[in-house]
C-alpha atoms as a PDB file:
ATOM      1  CA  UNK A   1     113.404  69.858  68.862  1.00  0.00           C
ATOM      2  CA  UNK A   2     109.759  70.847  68.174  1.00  0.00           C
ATOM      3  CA  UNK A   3     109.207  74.522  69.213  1.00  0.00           C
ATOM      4  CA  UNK A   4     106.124  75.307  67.285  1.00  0.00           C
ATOM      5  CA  UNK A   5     104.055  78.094  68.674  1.00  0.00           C
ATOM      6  CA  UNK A   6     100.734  77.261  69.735  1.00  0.00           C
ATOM      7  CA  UNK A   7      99.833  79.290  72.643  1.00  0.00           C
ATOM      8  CA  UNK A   8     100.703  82.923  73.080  1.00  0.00           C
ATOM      9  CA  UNK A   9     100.896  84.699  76.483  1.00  0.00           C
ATOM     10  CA  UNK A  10      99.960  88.632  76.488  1.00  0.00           C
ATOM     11  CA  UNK A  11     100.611  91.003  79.410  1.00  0.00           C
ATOM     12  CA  UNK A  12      98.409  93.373  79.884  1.00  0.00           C
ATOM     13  CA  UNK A  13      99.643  96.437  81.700  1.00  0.00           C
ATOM     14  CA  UNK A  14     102.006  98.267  79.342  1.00  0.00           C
ATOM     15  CA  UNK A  15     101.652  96.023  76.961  1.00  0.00           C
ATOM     16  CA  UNK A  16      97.572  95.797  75.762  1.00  0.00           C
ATOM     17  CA  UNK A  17      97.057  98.900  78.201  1.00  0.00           C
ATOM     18  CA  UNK A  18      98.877 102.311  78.339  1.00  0.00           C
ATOM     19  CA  UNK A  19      98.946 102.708  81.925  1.00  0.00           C
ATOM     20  CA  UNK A  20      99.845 105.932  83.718  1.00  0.00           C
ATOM     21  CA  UNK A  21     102.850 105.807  86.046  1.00  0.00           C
ATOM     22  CA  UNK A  22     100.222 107.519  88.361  1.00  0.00           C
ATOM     23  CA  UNK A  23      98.109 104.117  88.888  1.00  0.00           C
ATOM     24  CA  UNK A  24      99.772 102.193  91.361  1.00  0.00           C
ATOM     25  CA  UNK A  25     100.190 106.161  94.017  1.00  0.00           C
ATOM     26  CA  UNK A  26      95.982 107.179  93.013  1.00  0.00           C
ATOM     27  CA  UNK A  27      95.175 103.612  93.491  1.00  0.00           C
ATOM     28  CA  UNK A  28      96.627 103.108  96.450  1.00  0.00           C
ATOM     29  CA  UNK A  29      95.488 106.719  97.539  1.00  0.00           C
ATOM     30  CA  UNK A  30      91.647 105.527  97.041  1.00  0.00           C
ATOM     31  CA  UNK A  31      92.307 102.395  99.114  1.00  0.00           C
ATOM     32  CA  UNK A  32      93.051 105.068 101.988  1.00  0.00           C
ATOM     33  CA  UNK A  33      90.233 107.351 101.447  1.00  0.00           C
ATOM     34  CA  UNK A  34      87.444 104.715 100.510  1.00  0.00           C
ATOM     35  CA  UNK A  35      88.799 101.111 101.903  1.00  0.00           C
ATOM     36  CA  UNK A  36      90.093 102.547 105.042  1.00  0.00           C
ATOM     37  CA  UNK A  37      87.580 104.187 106.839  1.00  0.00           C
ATOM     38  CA  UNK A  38      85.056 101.399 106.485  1.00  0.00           C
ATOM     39  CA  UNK A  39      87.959  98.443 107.978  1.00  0.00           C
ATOM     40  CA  UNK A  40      88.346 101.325 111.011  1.00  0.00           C
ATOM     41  CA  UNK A  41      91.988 101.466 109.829  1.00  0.00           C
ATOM     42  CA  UNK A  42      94.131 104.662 109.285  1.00  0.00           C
ATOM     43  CA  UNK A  43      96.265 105.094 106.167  1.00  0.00           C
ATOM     44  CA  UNK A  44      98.553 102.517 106.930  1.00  0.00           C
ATOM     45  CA  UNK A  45      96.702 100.402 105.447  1.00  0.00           C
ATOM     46  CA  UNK A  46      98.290 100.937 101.649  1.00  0.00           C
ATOM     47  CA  UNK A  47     101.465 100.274 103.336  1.00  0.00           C
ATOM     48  CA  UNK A  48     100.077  96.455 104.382  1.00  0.00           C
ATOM     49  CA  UNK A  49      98.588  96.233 101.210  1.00  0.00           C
ATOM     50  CA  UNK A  50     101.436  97.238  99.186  1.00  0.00           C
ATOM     51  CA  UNK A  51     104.087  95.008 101.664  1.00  0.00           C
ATOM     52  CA  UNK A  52     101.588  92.295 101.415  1.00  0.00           C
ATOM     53  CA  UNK A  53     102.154  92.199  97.756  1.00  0.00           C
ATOM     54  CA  UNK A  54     105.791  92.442  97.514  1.00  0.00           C
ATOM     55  CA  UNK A  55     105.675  89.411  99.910  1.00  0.00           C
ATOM     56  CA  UNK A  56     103.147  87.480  98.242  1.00  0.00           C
ATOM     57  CA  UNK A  57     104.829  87.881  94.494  1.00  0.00           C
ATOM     58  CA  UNK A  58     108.126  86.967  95.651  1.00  0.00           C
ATOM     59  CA  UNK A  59     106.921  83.403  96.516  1.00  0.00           C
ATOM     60  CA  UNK A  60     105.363  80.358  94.604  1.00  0.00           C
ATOM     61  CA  UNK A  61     102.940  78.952  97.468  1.00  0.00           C
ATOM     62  CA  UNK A  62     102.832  75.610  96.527  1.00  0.00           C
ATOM     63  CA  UNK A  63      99.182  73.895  97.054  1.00  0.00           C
ATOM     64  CA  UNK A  64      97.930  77.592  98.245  1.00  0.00           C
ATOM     65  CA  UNK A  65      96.121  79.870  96.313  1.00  0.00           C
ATOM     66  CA  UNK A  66      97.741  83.414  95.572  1.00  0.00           C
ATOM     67  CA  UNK A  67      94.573  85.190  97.337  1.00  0.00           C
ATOM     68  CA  UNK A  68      94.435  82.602 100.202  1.00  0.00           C
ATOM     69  CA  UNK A  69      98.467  83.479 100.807  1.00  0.00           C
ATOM     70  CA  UNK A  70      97.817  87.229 100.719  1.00  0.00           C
ATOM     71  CA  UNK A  71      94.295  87.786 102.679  1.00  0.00           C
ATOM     72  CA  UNK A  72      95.769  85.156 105.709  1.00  0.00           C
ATOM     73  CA  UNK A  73      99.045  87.908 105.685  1.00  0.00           C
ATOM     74  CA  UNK A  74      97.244  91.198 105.226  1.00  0.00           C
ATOM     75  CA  UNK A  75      93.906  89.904 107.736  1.00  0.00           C
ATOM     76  CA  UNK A  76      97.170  88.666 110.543  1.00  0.00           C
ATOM     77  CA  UNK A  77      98.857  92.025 109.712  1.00  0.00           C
ATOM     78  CA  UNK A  78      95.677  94.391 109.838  1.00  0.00           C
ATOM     79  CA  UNK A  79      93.581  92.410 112.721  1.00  0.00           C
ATOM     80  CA  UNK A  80      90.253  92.129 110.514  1.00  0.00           C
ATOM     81  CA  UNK A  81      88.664  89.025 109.506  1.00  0.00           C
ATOM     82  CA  UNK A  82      89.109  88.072 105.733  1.00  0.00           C
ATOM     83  CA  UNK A  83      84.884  88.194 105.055  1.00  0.00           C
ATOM     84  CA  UNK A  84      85.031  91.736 106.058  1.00  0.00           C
ATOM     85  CA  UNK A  85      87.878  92.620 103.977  1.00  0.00           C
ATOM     86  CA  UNK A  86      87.258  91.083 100.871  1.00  0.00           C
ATOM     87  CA  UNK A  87      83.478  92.319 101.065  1.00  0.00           C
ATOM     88  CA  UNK A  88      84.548  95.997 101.540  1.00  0.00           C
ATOM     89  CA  UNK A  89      87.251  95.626  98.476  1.00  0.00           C
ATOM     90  CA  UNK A  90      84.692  93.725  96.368  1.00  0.00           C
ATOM     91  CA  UNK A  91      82.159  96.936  96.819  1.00  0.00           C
ATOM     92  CA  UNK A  92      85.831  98.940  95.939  1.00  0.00           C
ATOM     93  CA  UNK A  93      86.414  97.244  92.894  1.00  0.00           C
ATOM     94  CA  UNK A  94      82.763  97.379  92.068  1.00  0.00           C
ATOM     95  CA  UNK A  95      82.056 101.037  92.347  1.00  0.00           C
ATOM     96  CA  UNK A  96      84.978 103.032  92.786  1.00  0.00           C
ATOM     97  CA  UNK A  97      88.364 101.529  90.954  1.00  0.00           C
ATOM     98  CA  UNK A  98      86.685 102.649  87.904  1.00  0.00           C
ATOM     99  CA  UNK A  99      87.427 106.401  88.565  1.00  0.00           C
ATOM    100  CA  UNK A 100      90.537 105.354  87.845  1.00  0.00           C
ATOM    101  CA  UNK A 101      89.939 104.831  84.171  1.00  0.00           C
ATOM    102  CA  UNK A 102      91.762 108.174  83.250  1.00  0.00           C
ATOM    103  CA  UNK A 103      94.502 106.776  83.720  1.00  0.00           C
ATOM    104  CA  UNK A 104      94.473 104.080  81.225  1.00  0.00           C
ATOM    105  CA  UNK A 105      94.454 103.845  77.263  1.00  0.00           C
ATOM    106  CA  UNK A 106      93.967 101.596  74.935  1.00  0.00           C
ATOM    107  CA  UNK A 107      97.479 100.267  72.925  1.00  0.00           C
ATOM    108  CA  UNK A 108      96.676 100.749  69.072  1.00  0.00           C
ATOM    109  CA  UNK A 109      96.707  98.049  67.121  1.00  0.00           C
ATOM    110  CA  UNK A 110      96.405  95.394  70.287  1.00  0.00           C
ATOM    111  CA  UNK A 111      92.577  93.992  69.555  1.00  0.00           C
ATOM    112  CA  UNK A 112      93.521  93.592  65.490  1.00  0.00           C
ATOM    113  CA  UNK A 113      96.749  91.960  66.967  1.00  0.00           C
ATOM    114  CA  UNK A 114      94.955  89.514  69.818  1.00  0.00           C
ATOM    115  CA  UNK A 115      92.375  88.544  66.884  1.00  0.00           C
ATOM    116  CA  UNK A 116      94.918  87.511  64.186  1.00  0.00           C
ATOM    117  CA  UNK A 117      96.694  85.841  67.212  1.00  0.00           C
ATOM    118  CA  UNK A 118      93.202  83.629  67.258  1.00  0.00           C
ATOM    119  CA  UNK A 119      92.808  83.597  63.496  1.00  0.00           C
ATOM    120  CA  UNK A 120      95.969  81.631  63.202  1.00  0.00           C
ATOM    121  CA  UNK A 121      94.345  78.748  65.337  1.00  0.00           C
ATOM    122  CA  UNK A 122      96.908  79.867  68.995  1.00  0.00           C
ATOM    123  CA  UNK A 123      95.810  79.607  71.980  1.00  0.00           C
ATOM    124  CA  UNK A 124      95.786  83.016  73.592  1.00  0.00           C
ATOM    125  CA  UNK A 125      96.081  83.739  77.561  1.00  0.00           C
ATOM    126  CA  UNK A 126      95.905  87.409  79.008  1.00  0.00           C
ATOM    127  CA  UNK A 127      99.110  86.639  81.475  1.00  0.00           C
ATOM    128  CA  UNK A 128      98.646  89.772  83.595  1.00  0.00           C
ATOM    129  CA  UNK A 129     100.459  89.750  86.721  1.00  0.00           C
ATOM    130  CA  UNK A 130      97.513  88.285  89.344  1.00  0.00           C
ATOM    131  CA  UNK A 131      98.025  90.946  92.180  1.00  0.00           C
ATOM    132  CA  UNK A 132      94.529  91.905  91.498  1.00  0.00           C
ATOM    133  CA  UNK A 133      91.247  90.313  91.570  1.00  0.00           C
ATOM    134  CA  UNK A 134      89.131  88.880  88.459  1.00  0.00           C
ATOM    135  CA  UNK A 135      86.720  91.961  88.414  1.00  0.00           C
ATOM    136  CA  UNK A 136      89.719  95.070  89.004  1.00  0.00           C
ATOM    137  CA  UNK A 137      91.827  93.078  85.279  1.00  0.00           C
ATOM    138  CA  UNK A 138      88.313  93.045  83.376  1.00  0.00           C
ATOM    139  CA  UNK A 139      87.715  96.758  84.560  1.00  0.00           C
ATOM    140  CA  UNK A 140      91.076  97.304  83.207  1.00  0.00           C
ATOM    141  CA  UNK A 141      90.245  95.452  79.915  1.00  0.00           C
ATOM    142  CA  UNK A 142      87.666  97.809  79.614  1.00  0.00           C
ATOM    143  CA  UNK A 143      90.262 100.832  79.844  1.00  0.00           C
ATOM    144  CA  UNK A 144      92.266  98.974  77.109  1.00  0.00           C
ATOM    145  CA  UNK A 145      88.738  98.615  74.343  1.00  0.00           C
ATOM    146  CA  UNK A 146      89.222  94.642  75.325  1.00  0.00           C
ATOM    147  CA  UNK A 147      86.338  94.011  76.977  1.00  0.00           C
ATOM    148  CA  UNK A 148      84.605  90.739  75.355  1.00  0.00           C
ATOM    149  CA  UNK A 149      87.885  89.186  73.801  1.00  0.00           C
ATOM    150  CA  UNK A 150      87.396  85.352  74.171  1.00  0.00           C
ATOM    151  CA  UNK A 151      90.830  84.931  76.298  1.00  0.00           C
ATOM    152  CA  UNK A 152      91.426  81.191  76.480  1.00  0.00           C
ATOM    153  CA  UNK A 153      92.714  81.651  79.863  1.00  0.00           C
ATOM    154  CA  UNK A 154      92.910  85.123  82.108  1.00  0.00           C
ATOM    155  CA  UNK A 155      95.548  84.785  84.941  1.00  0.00           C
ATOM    156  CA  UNK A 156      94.222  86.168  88.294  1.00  0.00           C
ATOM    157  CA  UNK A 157      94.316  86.942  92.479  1.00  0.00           C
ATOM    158  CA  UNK A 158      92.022  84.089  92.184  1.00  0.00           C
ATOM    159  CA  UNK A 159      93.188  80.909  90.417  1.00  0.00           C
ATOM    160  CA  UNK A 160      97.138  80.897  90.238  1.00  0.00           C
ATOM    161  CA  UNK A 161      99.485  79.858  92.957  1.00  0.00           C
ATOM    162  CA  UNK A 162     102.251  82.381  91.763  1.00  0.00           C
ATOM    163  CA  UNK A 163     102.283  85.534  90.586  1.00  0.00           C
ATOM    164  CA  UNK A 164     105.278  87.563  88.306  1.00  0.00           C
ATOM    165  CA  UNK A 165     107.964  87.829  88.214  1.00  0.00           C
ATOM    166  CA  UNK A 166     107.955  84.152  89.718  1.00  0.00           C
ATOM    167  CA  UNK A 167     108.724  81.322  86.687  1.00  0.00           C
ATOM    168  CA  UNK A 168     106.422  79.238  88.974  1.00  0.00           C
ATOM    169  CA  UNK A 169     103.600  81.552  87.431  1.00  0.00           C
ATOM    170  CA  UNK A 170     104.511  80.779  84.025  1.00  0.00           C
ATOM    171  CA  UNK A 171     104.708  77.096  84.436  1.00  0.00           C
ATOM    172  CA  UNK A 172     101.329  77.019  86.007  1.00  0.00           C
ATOM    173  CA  UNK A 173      99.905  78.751  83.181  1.00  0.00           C
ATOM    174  CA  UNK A 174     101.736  76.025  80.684  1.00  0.00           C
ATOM    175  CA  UNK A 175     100.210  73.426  83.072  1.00  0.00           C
ATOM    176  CA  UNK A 176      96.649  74.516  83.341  1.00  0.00           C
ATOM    177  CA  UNK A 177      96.138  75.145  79.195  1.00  0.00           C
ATOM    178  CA  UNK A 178      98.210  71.551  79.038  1.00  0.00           C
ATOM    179  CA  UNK A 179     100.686  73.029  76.511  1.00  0.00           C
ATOM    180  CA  UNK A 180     104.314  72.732  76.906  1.00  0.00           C
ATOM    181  CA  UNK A 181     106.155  75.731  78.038  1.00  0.00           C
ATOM    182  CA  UNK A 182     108.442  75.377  74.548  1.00  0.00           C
ATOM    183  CA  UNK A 183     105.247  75.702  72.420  1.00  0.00           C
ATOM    184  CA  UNK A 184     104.325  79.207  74.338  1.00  0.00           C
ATOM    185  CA  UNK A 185     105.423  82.878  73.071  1.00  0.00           C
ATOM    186  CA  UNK A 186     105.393  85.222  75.785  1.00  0.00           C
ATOM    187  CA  UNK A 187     104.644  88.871  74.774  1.00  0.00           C
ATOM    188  CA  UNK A 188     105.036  91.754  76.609  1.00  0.00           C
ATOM    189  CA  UNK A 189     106.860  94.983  78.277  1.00  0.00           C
ATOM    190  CA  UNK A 190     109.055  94.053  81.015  1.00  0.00           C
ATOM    191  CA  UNK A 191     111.960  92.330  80.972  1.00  0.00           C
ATOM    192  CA  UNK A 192     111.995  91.629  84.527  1.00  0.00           C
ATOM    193  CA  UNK A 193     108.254  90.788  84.687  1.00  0.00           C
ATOM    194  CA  UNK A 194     107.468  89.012  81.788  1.00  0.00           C
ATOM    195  CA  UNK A 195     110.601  88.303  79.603  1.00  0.00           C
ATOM    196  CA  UNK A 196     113.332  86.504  81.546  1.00  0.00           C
ATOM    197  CA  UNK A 197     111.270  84.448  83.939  1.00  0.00           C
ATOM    198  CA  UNK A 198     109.389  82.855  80.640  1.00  0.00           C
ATOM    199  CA  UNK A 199     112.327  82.471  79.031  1.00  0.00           C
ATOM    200  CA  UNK A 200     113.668  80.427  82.556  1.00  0.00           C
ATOM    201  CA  UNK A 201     110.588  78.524  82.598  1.00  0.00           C
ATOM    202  CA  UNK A 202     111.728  77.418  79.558  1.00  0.00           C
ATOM    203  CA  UNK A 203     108.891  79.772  76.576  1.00  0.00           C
ATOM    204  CA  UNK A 204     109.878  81.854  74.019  1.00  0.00           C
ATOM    205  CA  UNK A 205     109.416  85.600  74.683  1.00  0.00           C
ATOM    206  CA  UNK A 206     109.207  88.700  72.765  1.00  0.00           C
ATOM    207  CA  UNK A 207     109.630  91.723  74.430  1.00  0.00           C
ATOM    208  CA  UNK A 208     107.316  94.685  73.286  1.00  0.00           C
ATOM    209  CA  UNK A 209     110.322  97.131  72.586  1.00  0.00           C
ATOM    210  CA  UNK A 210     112.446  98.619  69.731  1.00  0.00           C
ATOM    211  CA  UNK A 211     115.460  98.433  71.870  1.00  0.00           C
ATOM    212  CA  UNK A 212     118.148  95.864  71.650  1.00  0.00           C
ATOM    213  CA  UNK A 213     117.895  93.138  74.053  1.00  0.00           C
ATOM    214  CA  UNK A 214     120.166  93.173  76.793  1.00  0.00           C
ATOM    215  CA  UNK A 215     123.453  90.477  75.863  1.00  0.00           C
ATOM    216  CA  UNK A 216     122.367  87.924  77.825  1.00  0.00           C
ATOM    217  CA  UNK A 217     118.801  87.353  76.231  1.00  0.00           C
ATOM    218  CA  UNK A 218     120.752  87.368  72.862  1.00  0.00           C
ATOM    219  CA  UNK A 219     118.973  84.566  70.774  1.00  0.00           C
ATOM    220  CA  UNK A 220     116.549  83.312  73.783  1.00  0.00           C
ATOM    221  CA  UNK A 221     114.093  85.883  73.014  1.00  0.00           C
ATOM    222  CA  UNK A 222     112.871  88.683  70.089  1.00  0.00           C
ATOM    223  CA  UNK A 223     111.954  92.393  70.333  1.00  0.00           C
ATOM    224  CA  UNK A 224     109.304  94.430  68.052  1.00  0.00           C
ATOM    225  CA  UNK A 225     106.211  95.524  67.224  1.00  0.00           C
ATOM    226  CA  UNK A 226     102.751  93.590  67.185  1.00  0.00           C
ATOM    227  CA  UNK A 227     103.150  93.800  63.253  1.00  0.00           C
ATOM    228  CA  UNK A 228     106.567  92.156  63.252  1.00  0.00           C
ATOM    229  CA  UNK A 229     105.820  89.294  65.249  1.00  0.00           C
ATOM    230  CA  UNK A 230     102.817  88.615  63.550  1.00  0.00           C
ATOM    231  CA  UNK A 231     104.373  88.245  60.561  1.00  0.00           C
ATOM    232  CA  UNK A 232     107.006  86.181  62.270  1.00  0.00           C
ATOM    233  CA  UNK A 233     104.326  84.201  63.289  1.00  0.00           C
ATOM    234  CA  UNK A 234     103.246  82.949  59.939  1.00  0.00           C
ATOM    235  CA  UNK A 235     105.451  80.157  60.726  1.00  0.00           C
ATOM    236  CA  UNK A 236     104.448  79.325  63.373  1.00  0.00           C
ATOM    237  CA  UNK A 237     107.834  79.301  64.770  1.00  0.00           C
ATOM    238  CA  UNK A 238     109.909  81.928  66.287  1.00  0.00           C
ATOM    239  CA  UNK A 239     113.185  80.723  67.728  1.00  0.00           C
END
């Protein structure tokens, strides 16, 4: 069977971006300070935002968008309307997520690798888990010396029906750039996130690691540096 590469998928977080284990608590602590006093809600609110999301990822919502499925929970669970919310977190993302950028650095290496990616005529898609919106994963491109890359496709709150660690998201990102899922290389981090639901969608994967790969991913996926799969890649073919 034909498994040529000719799209590549690229996580972001961990992967393109060294990012702090201290995101996820200081983002969701700004959400309290700044988001929360302007929806007249107390600090619960991370706590629907952050059970909103663990609901939201653990389902592929068919014909409904990811951000439709997640403002109709969090706007039920919260009692505001959606207009409110999402023009309060737009003014968020806007002006204050980027205090955050302390907490991010950019990978060495990953703007040489995403460009020889490019040179070699692949298809390259920044497959970042879509929990956020558009504007919060180009602010975080920034953090990672990515901003301007020509992505062929950026995954986001706004466009995908699925989000990781769901195989649905995968698929729907094979769908939308109309290449097979066989002829796509997943890279990145986390096996739970990014390796084995590509590899169950039916992609190749390469996990970002100079560990072994755990038994059962045994000759379904690779492991290495950005320098050793792009010399793998001279072939075109991986697997």
């Amino acid at each position: 069977m034909d498994s040529m590469i000719r799209a590549v998928g690229v996580d972001l977080d961990g992967t393109l971006l060294q990012l702090s284990d201290d995101f996820i608590p200081q983002y969701l602590r700004l959400v309290n300070d700044w988001v929360a006093p302007r929806l007249n809600l107390d600090s619960l609110l991370s706590k629907a935002i952050w059970e909103t999301t663990m609901w939201a990822t653990a389902k592929d919502h068919g014909d409904i968008l990811f951000q439709d499925a997640f403002y109709r929970n969090l706007c039920q669970a919260l009692g505001v309307s959606r207009q409110t919310v999402e023009e309060v977190f737009a003014t968020f993302y806007r002006t204050v997520f980027p205090d955050l950028r302390y907490l991010g650095h950019p990978v060495v290496g990953a703007m040489g690798f995403l460009t020889q990616l490019q040179a070699m005529g692949l298809r390259v898609a920044l497959l970042t888990s879509p929990v956020f919106p558009k504007m919060a994963i180009e602010e975080r491109l920034v953090w990672a010396g990515l901003e301007g890359f020509p992505f062929d496709w950026i995954s986001s709150f706004e466009v995908v029906h699925a989000a990781k660690p769901h195989p649905a998201y995968y698929g729907e990102a094979a769908k939308i750039l109309g290449i097979e899922p066989r002829h796509w290389l997943m890279v990145g981090n986390d096996l739970e996130a990014d390796i084995r639901p590509a590899v169950a969608t039916g992609m190749q994967a390469w996990w970002v690691n100079d560990r072994d790969l755990p038994d059962d991913l045994q000759g379904k996926a690779f492991h290495g540096t950005f320098h050793r799969l792009l010399e793998m890649l001279k072939t075109r073919y991986i697997l």
